[in-house]
Protein backbone atom coordinates (compact mmCIF):
# COMPACT_ATOMS: atom_id res chain seq x y z
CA UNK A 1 22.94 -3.87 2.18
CA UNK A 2 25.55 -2.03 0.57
CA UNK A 3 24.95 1.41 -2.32
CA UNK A 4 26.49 -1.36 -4.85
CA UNK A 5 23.93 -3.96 -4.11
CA UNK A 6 21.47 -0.68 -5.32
CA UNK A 7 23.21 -0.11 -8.38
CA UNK A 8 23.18 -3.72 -9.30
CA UNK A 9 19.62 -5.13 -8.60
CA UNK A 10 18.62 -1.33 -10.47
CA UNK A 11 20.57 -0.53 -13.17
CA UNK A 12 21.42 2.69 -11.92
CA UNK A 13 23.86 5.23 -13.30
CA UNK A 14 27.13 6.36 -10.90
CA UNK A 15 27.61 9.62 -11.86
CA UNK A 16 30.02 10.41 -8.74
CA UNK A 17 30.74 9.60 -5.36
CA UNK A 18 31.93 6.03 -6.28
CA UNK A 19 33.94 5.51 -2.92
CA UNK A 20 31.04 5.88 -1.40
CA UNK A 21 29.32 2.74 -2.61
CA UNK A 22 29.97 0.54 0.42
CA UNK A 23 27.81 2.87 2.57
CA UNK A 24 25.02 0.90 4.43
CA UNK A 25 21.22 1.41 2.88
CA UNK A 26 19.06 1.88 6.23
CA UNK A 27 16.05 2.94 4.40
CA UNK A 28 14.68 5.43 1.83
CA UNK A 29 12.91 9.19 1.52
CA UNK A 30 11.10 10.94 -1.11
CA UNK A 31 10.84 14.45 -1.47
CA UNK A 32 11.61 17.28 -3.89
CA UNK A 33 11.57 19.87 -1.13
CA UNK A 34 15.16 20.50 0.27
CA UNK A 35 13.95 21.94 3.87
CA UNK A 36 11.23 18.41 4.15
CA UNK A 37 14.62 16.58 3.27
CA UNK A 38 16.42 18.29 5.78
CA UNK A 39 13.65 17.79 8.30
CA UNK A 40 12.56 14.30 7.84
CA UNK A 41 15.20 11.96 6.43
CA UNK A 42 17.39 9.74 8.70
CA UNK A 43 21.21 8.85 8.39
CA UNK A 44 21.86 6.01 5.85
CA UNK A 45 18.76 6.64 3.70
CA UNK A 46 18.75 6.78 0.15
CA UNK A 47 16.97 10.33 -1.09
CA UNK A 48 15.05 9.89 -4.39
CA UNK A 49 14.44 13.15 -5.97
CA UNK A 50 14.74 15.53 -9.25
CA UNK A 51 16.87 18.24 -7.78
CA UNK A 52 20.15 17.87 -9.46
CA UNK A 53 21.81 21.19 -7.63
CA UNK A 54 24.52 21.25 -4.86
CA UNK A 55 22.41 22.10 -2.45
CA UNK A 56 21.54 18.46 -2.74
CA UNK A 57 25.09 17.77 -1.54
CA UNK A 58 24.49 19.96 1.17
CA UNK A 59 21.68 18.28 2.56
CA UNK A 60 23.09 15.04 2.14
CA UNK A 61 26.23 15.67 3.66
CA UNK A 62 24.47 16.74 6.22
CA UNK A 63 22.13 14.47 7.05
CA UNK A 64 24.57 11.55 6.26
CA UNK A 65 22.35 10.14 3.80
CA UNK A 66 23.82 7.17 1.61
CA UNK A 67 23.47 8.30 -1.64
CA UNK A 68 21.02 10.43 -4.01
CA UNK A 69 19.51 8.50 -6.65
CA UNK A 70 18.14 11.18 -9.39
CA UNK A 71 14.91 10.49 -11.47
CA UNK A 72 13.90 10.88 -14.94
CA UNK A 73 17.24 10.80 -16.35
CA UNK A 74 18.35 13.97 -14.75
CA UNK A 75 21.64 14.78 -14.38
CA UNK A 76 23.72 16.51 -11.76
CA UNK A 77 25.17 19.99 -12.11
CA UNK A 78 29.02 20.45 -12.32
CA UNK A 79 29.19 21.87 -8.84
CA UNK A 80 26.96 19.05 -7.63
CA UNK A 81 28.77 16.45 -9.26
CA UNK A 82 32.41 18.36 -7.31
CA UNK A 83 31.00 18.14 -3.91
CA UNK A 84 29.75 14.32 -4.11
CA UNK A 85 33.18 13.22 -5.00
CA UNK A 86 34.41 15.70 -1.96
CA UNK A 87 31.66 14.32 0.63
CA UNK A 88 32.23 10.62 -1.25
CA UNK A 89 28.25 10.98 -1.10
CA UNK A 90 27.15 8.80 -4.56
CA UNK A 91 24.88 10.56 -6.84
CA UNK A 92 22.98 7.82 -9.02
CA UNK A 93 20.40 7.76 -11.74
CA UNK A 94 17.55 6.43 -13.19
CA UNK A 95 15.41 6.79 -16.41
CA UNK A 96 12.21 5.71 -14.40
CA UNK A 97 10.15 8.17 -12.51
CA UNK A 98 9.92 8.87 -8.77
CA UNK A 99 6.97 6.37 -8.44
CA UNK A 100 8.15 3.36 -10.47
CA UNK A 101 11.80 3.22 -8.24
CA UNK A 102 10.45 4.07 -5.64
CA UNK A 103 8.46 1.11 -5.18
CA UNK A 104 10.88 -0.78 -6.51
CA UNK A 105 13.47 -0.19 -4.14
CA UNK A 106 11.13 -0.75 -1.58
CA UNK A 107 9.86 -3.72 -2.32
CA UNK A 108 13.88 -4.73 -2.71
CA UNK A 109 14.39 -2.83 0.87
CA UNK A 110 11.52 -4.77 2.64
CA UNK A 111 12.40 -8.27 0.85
CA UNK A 112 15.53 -8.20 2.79
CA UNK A 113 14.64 -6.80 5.92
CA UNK A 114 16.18 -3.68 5.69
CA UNK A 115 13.14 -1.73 6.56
């Protein structure tokens, strides 16, 4: 499952980072807390969170994540929004909170065996 299929089935807002919408979903994390990101999430996960600085990009870049999808109708900072289109990382968005797409996506995740 591609970032597009994502975007589609949610709704969600591409704020950057569109050539990066044909990277593989493998899965999903949840945190808030850059250094539990860092720890814990796997390559090809999608990283739900609030943080909208580029020390997001950072840590997604990093961890090869496939895309940040930002709660609560956040929006990414300039610099942030500069270093997705450099990483071609995609930052998305959502008006729902952390709980509501989370489950949704998972739900969508697990209906088609991705996790």
């Amino acid at each position: 499952m591609k970032i597009s299929d994502i975007v589609e089935q949610f709704n969600l807002e591409v704020f950057s980072g569109k050539e990066g919408l044909a990277r593989e979903v493998k899965g999903g994390y949840v945190s808030d807390l850059l250094s539990d990101v860092m720890g814990n999430s796997k390559e090809g996960q999608l990283w739900i969170t609030l943080q909208t600085h580029k020390n997001v990009m950072a840590i997604a870049s990093l961890k090869d994540l496939a895309a940040v999808i930002l709660v609560k109708s956040f929006k990414p900072n300039e610099d942030t929004v500069k270093q997705s289109e450099l990483e071609g990382v995609p930052i998305l968005g959502t008006t729902e909170n952390t709980f509501e797409i989370t489950g949704k996506i998972f739900q969508y995740l697990k209906e088609n065996e991705i996790i």
